[in-house]
C-alpha atoms as a PDB file:
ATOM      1  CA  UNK A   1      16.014   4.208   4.726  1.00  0.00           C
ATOM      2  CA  UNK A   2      13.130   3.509   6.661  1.00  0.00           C
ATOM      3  CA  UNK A   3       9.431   3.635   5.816  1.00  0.00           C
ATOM      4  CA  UNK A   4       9.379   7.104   3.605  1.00  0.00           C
ATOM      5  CA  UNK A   5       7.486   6.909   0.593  1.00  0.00           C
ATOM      6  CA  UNK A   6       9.459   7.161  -2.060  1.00  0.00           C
ATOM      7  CA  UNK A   7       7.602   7.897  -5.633  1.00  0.00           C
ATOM      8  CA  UNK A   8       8.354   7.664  -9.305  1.00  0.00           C
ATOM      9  CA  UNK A   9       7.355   8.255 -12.723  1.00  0.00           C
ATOM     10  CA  UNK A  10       8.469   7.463 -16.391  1.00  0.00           C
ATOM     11  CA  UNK A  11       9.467  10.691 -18.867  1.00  0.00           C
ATOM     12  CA  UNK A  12       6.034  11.588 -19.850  1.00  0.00           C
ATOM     13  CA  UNK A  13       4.453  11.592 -16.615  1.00  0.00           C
ATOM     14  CA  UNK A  14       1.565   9.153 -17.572  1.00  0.00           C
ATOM     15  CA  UNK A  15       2.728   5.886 -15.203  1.00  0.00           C
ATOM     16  CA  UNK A  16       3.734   6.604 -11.594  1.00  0.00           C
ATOM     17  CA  UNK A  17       4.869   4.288  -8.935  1.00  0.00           C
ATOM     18  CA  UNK A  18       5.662   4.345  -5.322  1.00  0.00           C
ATOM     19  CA  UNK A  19       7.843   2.318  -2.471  1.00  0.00           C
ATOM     20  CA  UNK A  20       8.313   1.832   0.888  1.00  0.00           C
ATOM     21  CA  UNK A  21      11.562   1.074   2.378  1.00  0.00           C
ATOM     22  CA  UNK A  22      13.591  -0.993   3.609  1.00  0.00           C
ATOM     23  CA  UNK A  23      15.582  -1.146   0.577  1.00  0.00           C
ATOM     24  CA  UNK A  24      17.780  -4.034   0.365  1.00  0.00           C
ATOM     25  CA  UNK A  25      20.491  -2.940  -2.014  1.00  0.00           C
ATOM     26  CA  UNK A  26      21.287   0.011  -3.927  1.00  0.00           C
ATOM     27  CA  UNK A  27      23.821  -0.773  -6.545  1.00  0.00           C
ATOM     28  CA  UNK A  28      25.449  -0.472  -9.783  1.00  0.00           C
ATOM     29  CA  UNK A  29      24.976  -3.475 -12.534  1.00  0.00           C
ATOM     30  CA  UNK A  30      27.618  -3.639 -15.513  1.00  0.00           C
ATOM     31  CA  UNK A  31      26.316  -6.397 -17.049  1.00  0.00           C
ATOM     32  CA  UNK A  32      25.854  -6.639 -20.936  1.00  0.00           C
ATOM     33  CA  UNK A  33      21.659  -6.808 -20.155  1.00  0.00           C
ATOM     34  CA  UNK A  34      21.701  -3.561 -17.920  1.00  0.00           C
ATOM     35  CA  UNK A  35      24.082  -1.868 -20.379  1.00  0.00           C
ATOM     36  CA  UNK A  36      21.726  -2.912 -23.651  1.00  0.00           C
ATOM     37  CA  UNK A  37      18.108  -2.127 -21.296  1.00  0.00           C
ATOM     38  CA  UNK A  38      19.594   1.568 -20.571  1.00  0.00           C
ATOM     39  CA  UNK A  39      22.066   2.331 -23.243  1.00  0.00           C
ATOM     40  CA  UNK A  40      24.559   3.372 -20.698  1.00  0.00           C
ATOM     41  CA  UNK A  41      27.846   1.800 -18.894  1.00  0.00           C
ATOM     42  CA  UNK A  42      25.700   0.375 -16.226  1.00  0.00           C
ATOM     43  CA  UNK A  43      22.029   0.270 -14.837  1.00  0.00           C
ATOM     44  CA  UNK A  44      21.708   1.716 -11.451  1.00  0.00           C
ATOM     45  CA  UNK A  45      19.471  -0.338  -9.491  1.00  0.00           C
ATOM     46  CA  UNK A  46      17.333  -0.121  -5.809  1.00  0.00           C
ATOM     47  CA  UNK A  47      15.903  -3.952  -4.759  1.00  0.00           C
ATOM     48  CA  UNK A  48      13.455  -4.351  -2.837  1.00  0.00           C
ATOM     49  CA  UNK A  49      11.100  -6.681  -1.503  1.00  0.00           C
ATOM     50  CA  UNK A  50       7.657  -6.813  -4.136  1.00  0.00           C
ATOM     51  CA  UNK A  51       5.327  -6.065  -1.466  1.00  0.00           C
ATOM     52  CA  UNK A  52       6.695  -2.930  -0.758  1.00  0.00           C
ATOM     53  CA  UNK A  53       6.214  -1.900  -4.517  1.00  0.00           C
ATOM     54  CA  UNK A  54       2.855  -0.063  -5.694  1.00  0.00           C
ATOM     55  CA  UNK A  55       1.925   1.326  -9.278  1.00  0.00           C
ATOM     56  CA  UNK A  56      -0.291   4.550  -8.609  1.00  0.00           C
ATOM     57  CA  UNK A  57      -1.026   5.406 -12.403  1.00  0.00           C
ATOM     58  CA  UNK A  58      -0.950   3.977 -15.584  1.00  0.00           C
ATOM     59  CA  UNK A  59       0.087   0.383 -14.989  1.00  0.00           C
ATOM     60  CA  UNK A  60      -1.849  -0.500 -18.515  1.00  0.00           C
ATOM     61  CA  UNK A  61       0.512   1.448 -20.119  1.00  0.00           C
ATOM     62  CA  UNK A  62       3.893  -1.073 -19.334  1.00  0.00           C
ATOM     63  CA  UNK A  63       5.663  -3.183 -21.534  1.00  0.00           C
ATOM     64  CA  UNK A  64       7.344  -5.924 -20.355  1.00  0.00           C
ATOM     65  CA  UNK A  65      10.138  -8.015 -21.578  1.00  0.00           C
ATOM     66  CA  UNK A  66      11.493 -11.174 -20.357  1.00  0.00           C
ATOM     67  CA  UNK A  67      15.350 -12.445 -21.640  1.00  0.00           C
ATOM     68  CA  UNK A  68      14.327 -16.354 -22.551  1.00  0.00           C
ATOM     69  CA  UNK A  69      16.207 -18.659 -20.508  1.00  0.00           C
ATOM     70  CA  UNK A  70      16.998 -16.088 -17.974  1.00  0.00           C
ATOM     71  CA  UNK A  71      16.340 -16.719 -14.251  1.00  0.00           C
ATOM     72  CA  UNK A  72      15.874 -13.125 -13.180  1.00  0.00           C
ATOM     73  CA  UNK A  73      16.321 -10.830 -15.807  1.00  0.00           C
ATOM     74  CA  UNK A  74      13.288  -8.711 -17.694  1.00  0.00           C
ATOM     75  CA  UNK A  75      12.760  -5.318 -18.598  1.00  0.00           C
ATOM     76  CA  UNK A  76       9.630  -3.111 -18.071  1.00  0.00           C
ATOM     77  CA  UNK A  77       9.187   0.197 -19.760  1.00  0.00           C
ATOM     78  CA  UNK A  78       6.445   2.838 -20.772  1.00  0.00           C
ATOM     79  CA  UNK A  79       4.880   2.514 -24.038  1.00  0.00           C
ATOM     80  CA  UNK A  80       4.597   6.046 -24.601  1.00  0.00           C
ATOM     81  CA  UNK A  81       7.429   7.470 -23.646  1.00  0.00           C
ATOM     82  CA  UNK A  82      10.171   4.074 -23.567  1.00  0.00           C
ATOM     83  CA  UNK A  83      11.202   5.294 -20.212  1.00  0.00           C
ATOM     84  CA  UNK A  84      13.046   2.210 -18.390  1.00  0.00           C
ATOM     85  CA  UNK A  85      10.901   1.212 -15.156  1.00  0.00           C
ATOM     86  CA  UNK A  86      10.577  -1.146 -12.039  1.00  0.00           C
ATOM     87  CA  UNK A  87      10.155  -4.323 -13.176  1.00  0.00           C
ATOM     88  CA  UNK A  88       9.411  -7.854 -10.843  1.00  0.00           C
ATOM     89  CA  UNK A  89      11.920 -10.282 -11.599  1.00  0.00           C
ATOM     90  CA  UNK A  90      10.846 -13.784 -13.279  1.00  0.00           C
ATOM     91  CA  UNK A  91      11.251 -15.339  -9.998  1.00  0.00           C
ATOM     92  CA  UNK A  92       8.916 -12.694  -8.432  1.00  0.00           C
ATOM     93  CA  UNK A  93      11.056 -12.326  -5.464  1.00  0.00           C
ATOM     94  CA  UNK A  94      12.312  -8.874  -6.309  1.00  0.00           C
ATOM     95  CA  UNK A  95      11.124  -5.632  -7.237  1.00  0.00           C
ATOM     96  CA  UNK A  96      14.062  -3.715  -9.444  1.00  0.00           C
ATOM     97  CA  UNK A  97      13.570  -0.306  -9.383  1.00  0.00           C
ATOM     98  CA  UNK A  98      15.757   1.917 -11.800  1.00  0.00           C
ATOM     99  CA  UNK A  99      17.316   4.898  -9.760  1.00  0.00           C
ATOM    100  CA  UNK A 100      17.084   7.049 -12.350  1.00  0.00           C
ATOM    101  CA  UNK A 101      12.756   6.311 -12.396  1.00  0.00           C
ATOM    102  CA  UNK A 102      12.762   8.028  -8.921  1.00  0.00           C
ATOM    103  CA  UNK A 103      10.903  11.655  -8.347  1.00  0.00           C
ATOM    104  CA  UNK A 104      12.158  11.746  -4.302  1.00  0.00           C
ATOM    105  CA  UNK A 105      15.806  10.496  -3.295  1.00  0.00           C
ATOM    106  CA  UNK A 106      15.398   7.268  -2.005  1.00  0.00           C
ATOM    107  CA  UNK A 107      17.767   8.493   0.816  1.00  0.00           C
ATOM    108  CA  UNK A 108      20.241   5.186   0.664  1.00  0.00           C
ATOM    109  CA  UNK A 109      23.730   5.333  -1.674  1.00  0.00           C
ATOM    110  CA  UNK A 110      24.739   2.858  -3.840  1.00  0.00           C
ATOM    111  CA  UNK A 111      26.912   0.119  -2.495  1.00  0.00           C
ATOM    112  CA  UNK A 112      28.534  -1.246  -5.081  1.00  0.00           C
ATOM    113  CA  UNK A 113      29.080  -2.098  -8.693  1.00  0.00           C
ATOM    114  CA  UNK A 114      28.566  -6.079  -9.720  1.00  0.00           C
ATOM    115  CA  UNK A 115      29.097  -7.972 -13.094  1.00  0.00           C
ATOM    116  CA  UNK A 116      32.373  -6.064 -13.070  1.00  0.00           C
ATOM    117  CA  UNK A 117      34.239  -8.831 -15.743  1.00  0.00           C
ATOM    118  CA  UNK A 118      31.429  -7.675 -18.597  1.00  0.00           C
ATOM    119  CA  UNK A 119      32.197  -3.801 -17.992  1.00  0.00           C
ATOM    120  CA  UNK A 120      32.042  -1.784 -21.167  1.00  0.00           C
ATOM    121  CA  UNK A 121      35.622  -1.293 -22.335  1.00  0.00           C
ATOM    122  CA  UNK A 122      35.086   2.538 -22.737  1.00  0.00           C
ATOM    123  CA  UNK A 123      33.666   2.974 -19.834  1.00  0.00           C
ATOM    124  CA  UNK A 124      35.869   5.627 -17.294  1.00  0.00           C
ATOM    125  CA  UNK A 125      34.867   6.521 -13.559  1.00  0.00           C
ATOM    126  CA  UNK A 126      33.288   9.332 -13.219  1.00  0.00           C
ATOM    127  CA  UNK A 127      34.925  11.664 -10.683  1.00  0.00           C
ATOM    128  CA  UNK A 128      38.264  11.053 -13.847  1.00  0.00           C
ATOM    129  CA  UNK A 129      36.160  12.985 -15.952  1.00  0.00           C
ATOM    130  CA  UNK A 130      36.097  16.801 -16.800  1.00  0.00           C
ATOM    131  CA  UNK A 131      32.860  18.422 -14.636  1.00  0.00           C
ATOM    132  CA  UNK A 132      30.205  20.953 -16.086  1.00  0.00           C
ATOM    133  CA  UNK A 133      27.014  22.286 -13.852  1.00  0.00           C
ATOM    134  CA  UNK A 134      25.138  22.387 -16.808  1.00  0.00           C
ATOM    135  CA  UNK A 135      25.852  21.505 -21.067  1.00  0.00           C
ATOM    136  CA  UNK A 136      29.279  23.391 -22.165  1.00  0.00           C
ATOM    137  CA  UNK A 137      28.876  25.693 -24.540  1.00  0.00           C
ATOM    138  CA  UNK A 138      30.471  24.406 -27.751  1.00  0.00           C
END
């Protein structure tokens, strides 16, 4: 990716963000943090430099949440909505950006998966999974 804009918002639409490339990784995390932050298998995550990173709207409206006795790890997230959002790392020299915050596609794919020893024990790749376009009619 070059220098596109890429932009982003939480659920509700009340805090919106933008970035400008290059992005330095694109990647999937399957460590126990991402998987309690998002509730999922793994967090899928765009790094980037924090000067590239801009809030456009509603920046008073972020929680944050750092682990204790964590080097890099913290969580940032609307307090309206809960949506999970970028957050700068405690060593402030990374911008995370969830994928899944993004509006425009950031144009990069992800690279790779790390923390792959803490992997959920249910978890199954996706392309060994039944496919629906849309919710299956039960």
């Amino acid at each position: 990716m070059d220098n596109n804009k890429i932009v982003g918002s939480c659920l509700c639409g009340k805090i919106t963000f933008q970035f400008v490339g290059p992005i330095k990784v694109f990647q999937y995390c399957h460590c126990s943090r991402c998987q309690k932050v998002t509730g999922s298998a793994h967090a899928s995550n765009i790094i980037i430099d924090p000067e590239q990173f801009t809030w456009l709207r509603g920046e008073e409206l972020l929680g944050r949440f750092e682990l204790p006795n964590t080097r890099h790890f913290a969580t940032t997230f609307c307090k309206n909505c809960g949506s999970y959002l970028p957050w700068l790392t405690q060593s402030g020299k990374a911008f995370v950006i969830p994928a899944g915050s993004l509006d425009d596609d950031p144009g990069v794919r992800p690279i790779h998966n790390i923390f792959c020893a803490d992997k959920a024990s249910w978890y199954k790749t996706v392309d060994s999974l039944i496919k629906y376009q849309a919710l299956p009619i039960q």
